[in-house]
Protein backbone atom coordinates (compact mmCIF):
# COMPACT_ATOMS: atom_id res chain seq x y z
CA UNK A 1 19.46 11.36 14.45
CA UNK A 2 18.98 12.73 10.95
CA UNK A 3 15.47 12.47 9.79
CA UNK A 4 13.21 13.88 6.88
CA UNK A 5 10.63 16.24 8.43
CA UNK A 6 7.78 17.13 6.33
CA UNK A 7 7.47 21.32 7.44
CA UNK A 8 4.75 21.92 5.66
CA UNK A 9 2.73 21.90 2.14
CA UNK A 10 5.72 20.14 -0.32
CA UNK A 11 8.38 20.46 1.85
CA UNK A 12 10.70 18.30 2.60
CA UNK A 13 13.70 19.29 5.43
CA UNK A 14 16.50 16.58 6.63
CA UNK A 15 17.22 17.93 10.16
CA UNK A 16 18.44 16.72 13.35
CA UNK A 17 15.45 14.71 15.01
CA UNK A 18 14.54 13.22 18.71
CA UNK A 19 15.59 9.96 18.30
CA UNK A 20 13.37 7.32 20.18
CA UNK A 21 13.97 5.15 22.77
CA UNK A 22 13.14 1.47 23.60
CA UNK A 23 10.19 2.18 26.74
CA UNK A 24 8.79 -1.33 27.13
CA UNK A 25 9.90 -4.71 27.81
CA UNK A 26 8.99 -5.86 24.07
CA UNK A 27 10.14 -2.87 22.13
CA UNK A 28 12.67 -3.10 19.19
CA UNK A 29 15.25 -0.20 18.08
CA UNK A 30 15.29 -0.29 14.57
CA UNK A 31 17.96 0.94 12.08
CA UNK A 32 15.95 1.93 9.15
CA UNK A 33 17.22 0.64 5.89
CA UNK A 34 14.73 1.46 3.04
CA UNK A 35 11.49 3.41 3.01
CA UNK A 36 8.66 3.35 0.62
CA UNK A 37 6.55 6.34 -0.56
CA UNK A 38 3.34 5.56 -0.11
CA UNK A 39 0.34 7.37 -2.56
CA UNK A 40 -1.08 8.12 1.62
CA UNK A 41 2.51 9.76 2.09
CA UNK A 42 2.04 12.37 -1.26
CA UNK A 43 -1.77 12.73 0.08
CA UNK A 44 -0.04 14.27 3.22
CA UNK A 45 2.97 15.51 1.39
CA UNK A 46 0.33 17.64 -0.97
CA UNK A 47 -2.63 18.01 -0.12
CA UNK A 48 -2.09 18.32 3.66
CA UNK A 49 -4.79 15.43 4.19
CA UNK A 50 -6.19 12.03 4.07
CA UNK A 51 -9.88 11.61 4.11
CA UNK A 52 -10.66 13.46 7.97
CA UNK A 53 -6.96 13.38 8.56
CA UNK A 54 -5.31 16.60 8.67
CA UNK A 55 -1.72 17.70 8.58
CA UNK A 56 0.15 19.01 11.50
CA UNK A 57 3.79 20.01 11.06
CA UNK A 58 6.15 19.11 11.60
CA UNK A 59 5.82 15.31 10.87
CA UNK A 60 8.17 11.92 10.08
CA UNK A 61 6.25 10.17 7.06
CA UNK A 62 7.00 6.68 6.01
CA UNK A 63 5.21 3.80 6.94
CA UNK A 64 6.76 0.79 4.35
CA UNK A 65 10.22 -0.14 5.55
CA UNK A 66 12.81 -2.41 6.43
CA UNK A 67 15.48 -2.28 8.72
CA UNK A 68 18.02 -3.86 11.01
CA UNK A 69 17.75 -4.22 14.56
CA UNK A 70 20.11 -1.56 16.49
CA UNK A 71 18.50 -2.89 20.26
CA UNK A 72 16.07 -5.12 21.98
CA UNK A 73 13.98 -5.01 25.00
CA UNK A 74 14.39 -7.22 28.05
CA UNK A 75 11.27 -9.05 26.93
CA UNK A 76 12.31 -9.41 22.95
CA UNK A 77 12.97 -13.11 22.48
CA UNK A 78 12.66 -13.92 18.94
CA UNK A 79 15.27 -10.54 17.93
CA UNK A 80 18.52 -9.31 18.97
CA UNK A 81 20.91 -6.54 17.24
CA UNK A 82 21.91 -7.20 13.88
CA UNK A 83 18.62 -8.93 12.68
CA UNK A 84 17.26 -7.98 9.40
CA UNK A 85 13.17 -7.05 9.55
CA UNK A 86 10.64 -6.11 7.74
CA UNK A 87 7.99 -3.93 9.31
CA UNK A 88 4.67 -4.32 10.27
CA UNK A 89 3.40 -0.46 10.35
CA UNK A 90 0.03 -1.19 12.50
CA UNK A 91 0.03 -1.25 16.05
CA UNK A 92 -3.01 -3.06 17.06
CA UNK A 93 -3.74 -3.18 20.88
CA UNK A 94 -4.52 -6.83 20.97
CA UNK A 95 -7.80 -7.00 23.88
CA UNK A 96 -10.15 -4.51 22.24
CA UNK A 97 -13.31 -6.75 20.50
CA UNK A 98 -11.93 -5.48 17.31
CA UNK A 99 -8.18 -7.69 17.88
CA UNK A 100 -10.09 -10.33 19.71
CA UNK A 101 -11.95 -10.79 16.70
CA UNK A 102 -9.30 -11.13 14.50
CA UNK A 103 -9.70 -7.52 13.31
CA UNK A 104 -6.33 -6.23 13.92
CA UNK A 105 -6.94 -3.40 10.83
CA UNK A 106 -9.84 -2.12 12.60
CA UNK A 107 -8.36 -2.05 16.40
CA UNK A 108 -10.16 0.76 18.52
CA UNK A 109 -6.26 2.06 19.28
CA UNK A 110 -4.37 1.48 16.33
CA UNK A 111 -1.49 3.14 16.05
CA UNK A 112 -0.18 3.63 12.33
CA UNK A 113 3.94 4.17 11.60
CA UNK A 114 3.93 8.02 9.57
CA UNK A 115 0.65 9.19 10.52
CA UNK A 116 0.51 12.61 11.74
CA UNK A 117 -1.49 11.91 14.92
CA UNK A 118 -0.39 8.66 15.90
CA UNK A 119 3.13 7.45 15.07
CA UNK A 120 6.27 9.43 13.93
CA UNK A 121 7.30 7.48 10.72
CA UNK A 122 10.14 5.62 8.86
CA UNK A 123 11.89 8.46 7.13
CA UNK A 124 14.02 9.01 9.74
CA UNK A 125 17.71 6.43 10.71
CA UNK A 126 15.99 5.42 13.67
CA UNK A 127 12.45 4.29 14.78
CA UNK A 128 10.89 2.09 17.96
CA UNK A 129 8.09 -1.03 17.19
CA UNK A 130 7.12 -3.59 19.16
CA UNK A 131 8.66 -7.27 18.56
CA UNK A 132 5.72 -8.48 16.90
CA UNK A 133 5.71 -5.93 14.28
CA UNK A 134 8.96 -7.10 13.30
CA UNK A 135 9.75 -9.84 10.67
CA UNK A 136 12.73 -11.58 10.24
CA UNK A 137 14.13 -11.64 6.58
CA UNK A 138 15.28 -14.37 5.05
CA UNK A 139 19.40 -14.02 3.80
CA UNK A 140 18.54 -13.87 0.69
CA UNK A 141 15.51 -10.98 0.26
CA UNK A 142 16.73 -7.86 -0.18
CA UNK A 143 15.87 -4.75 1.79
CA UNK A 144 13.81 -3.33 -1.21
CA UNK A 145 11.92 -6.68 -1.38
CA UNK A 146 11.27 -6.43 2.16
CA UNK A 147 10.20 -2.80 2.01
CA UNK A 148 7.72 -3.35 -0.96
CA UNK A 149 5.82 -6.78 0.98
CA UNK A 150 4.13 -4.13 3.18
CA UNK A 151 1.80 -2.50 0.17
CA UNK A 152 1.75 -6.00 -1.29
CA UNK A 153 0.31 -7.28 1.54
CA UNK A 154 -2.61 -4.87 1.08
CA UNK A 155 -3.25 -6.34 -2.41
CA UNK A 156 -3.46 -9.85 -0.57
CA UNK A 157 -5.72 -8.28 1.66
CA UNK A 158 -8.06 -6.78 -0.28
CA UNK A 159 -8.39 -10.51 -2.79
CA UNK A 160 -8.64 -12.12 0.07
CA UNK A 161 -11.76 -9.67 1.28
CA UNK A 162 -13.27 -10.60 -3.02
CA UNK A 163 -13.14 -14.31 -1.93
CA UNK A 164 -12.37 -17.02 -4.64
CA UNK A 165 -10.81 -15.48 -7.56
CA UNK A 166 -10.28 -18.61 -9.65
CA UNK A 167 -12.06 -18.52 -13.01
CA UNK A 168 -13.73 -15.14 -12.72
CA UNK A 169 -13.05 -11.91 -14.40
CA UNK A 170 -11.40 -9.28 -12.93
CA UNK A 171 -10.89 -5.21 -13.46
CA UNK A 172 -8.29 -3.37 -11.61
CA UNK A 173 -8.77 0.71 -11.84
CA UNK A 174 -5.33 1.80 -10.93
CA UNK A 175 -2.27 0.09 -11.80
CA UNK A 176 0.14 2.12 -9.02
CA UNK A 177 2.17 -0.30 -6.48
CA UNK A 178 -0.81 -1.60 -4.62
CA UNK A 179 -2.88 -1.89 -8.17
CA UNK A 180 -0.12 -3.49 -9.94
CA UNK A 181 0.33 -5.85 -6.74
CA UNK A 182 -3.53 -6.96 -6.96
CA UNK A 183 -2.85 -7.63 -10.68
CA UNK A 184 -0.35 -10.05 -9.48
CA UNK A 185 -2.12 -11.54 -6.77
CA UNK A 186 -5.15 -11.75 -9.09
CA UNK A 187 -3.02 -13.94 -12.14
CA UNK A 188 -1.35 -15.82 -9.35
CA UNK A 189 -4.89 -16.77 -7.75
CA UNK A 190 -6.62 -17.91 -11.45
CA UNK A 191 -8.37 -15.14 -12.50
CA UNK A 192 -9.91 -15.76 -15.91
CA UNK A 193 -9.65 -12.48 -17.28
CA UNK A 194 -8.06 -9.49 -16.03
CA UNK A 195 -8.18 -5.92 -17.30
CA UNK A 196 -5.96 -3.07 -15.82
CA UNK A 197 -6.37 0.57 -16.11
CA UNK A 198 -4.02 3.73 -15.20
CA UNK A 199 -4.10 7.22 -16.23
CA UNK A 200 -0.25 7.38 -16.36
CA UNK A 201 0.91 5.93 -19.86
CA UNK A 202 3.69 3.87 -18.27
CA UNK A 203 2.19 1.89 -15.78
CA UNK A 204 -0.22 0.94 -18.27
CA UNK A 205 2.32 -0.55 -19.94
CA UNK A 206 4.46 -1.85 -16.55
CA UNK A 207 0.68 -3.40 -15.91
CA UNK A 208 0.65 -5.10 -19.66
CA UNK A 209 3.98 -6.63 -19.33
CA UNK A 210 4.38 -7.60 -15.74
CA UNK A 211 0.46 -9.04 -14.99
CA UNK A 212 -0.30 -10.59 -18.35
CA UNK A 213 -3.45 -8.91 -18.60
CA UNK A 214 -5.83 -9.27 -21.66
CA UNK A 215 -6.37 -5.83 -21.68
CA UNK A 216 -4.75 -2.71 -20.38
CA UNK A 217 -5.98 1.12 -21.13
CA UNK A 218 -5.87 4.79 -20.22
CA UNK A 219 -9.10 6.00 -19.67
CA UNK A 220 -7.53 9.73 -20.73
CA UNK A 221 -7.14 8.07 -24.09
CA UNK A 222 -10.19 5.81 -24.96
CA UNK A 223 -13.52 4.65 -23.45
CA UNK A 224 -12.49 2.32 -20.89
CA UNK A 225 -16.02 1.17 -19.93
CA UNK A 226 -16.57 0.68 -23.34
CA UNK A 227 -13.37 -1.12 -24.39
CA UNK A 228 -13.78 -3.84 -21.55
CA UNK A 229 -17.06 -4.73 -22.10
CA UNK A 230 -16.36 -5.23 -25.93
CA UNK A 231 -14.01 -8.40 -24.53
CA UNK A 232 -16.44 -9.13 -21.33
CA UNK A 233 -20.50 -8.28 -22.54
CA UNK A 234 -22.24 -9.93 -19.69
CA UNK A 235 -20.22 -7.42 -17.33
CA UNK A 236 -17.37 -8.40 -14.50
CA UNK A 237 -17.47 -10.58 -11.51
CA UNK A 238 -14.81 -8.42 -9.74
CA UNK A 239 -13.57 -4.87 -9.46
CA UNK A 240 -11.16 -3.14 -7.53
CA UNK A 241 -11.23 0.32 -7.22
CA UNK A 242 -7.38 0.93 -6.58
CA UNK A 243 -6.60 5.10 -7.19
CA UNK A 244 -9.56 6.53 -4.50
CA UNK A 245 -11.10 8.61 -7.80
CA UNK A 246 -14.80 9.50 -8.26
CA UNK A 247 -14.16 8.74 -12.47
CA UNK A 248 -13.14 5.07 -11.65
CA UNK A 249 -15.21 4.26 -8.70
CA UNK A 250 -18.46 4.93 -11.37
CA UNK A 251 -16.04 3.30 -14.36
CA UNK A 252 -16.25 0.22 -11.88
CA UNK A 253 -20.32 0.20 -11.18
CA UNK A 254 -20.57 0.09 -15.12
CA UNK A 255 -18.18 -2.75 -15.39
CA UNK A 256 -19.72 -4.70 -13.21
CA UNK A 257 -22.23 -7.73 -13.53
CA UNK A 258 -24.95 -7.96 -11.47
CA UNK A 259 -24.39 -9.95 -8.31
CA UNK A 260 -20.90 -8.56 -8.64
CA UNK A 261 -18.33 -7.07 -6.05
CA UNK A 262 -16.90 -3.88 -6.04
CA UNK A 263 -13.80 -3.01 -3.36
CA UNK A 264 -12.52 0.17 -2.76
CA UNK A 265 -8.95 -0.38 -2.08
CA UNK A 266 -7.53 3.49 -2.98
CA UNK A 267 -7.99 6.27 -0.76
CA UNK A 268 -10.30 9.46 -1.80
CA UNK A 269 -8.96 12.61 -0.91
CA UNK A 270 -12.84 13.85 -0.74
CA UNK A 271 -14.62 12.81 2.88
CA UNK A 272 -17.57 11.70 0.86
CA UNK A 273 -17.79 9.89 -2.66
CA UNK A 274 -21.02 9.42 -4.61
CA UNK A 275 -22.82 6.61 -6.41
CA UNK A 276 -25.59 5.63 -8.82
CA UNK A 277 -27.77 3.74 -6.21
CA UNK A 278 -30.72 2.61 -8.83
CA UNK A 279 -27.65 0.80 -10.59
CA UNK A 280 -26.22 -0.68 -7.35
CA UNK A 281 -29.58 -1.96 -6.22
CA UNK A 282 -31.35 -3.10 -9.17
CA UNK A 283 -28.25 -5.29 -9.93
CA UNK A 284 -27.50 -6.08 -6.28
CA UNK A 285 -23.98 -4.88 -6.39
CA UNK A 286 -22.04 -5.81 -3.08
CA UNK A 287 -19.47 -2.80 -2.06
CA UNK A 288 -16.62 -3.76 0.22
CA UNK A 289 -13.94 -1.36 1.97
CA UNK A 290 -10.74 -2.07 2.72
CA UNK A 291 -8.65 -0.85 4.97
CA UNK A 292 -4.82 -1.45 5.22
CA UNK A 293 -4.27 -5.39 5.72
CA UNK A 294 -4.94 -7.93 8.03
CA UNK A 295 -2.04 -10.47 9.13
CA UNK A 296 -0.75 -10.33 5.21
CA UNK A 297 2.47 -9.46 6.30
CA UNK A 298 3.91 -12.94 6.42
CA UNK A 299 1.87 -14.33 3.35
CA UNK A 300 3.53 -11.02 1.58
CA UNK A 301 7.01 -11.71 2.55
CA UNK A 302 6.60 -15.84 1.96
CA UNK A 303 4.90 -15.08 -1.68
CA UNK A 304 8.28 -12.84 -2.44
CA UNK A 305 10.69 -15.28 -0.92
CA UNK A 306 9.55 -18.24 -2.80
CA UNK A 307 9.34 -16.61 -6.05
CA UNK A 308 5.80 -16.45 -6.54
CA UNK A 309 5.21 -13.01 -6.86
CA UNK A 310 8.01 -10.84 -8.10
CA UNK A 311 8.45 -7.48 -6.91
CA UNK A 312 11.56 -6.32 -8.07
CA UNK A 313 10.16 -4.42 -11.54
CA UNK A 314 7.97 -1.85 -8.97
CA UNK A 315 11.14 -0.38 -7.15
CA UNK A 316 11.92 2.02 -9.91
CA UNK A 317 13.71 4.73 -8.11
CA UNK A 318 16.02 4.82 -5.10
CA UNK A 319 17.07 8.30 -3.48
CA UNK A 320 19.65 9.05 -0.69
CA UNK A 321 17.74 10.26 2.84
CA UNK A 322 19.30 13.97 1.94
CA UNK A 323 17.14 13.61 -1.83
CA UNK A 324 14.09 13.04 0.05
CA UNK A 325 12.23 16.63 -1.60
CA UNK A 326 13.65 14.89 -5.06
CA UNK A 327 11.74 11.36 -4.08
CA UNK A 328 8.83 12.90 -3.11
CA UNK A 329 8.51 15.34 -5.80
CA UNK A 330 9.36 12.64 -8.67
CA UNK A 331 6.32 10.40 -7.31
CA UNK A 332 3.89 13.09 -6.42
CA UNK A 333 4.53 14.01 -10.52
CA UNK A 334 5.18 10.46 -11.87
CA UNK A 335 8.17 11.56 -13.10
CA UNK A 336 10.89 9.11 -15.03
CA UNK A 337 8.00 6.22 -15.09
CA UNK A 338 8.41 6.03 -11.43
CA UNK A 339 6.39 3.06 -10.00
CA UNK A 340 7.76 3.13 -6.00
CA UNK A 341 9.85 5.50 -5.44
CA UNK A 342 11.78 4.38 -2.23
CA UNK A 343 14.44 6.18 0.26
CA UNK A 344 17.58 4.59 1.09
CA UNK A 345 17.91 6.13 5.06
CA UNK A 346 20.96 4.28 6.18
């Protein structure tokens, strides 16, 4: 199969590939359809790292996809060829006291579609998952809809993880795909007030139009701190820290109210980020990670279905498999107001 293998620092080769092959009882061949790039995937793609992650070449990227099934497992019963899915990229184990739990994002053997140590990814025509990574789409979603519920269900994740977002007032540092998706997760949910930041001049204005903010700024251009808490004095109930920066994780501290919450939904490319403790602790500021989602897959794919969250403005850019350098390139520069930038494999 033809795939796009990531050979090293920025480069992109489409080459002949090992396809995979269905091992277990519950495993699904998947045709891959449409693949997202992911802000993880340029981390890889450029700086040969996330967090302790390190690159080894050569590797399939692509974790956000959808697809049709090719073949099924003797044990598949809710699947069979010809089904249109949307993927789950996590492969939790199910029995560890993490899944037990009902912490499927923190498993003890998770297995992640794209990453470099655990799962060959989605940029390729062909990939294996098990059935209940698979979602059935409804006839009328689109593959691109499909595709883009996987980092929208890590917006629902992470306002889930604030708690009760009705009435309160809300900053989101970061208005990429997963940033813009909060936004809309945020309106959708009640927020009182929400404020939106990017350092890329047209997503702050994609984040103006399409999540009715009150206010919207680029913190290259003005005071950001400053400008929000003009319109909000007493400070914010809720912040989420969506672009893994050092600049916006202390922007966020200041914004905040005391008793507020602060999650860090972006990923720093730095193992270790700093903050101002004496401000955390005197104002009892409550920090919360998140990592991925947790069973938002379904919520994400129900919210697009029945029109409550639209999607559609965020898939900005669509690229044959053989332009994959092109679509990686024009998101690692935010090229051509590129929002999601996604690869059309078969």
């Amino acid at each position: 199969m033809k795939a796009a293998v990531l050979t090293g620092p920025g480069t992109i080769d489409v080459r002949d590939w090992p396809a995979p092959e269905i091992k277990t009882d519950d495993d699904v061949l998947l045709r891959v359809k449409t693949v997202g790039i992911c802000g993880s995937d340029l981390h890889y793609f450029s700086e040969e790292r996330v967090g302790d992650t390190v690159m080894r070449y050569p590797v399939v990227l692509g974790h956000e996809c959808a697809a049709v099934v090719e073949a099924a497992g003797r044990g598949v019963e809710r699947l069979k060829a010809g089904d249109r899915v949307a993927v789950e990229p996590a492969v939790s184990c199910g029995t560890c006291d993490q899944c037990r739990s009902g912490r499927l994002n923190t498993c003890r053997t998770i297995s992640f579609l794209g990453h470099p140590k655990e799962r060959s990814g989605a940029m390729a025509e062909l990939i294996v998952m098990p059935e209940e990574n698979c979602y059935p789409l409804p006839d009328r979603m689109t593959f691109a809809q499909a595709t883009l519920a996987e980092p929208l269900s890590i917006a629902l994740h992470a306002a889930n993880l604030a708690g009760d977002l009705a009435g309160r007032t809300v900053a989101i540092l970061g208005s990429g795909p997963i940033g813009l998706g909060v936004g809309l997760v945020a309106r959708g949910a009640g927020a009182a007030s929400l404020f939106m930041t990017d350092k890329v001049k047209d997503r702050v204005r994609v984040a103006a139009r399409e999540t009715g903010a009150r206010w919207t700024g680029n913190p290259l251009e003005t005071d950001v701190v400053r400008d929000i808490l003009e319109l909000a004095p007493g400070g914010l109930d809720v912040v989420f820290e969506c672009c893994g920066r050092q600049d916006a994780t202390d922007q966020a501290v200041d914004l905040l109210k005391p008793g507020g919450t602060l999650l860090l939904v972006g990923i720093p490319l730095e193992r270790r980020v700093s903050f101002d403790i004496s401000r955390l602790r005197r104002r009892e500021i409550r920090l919360q990670n998140v990592r991925r989602q947790n069973r938002c897959m379904g919520p994400a794919l129900r919210a697009i279905e029945d029109g409550r969250i639209g999607v559609d403005f965020m898939a900005t850019h669509t690229f044959r498999l053989e332009e994959a350098q092109a679509a990686f390139d024009t998101a690692l520069h935010y090229r051509d107001g590129v929002i999601k930038a996604l690869v059309a494999v078969s």
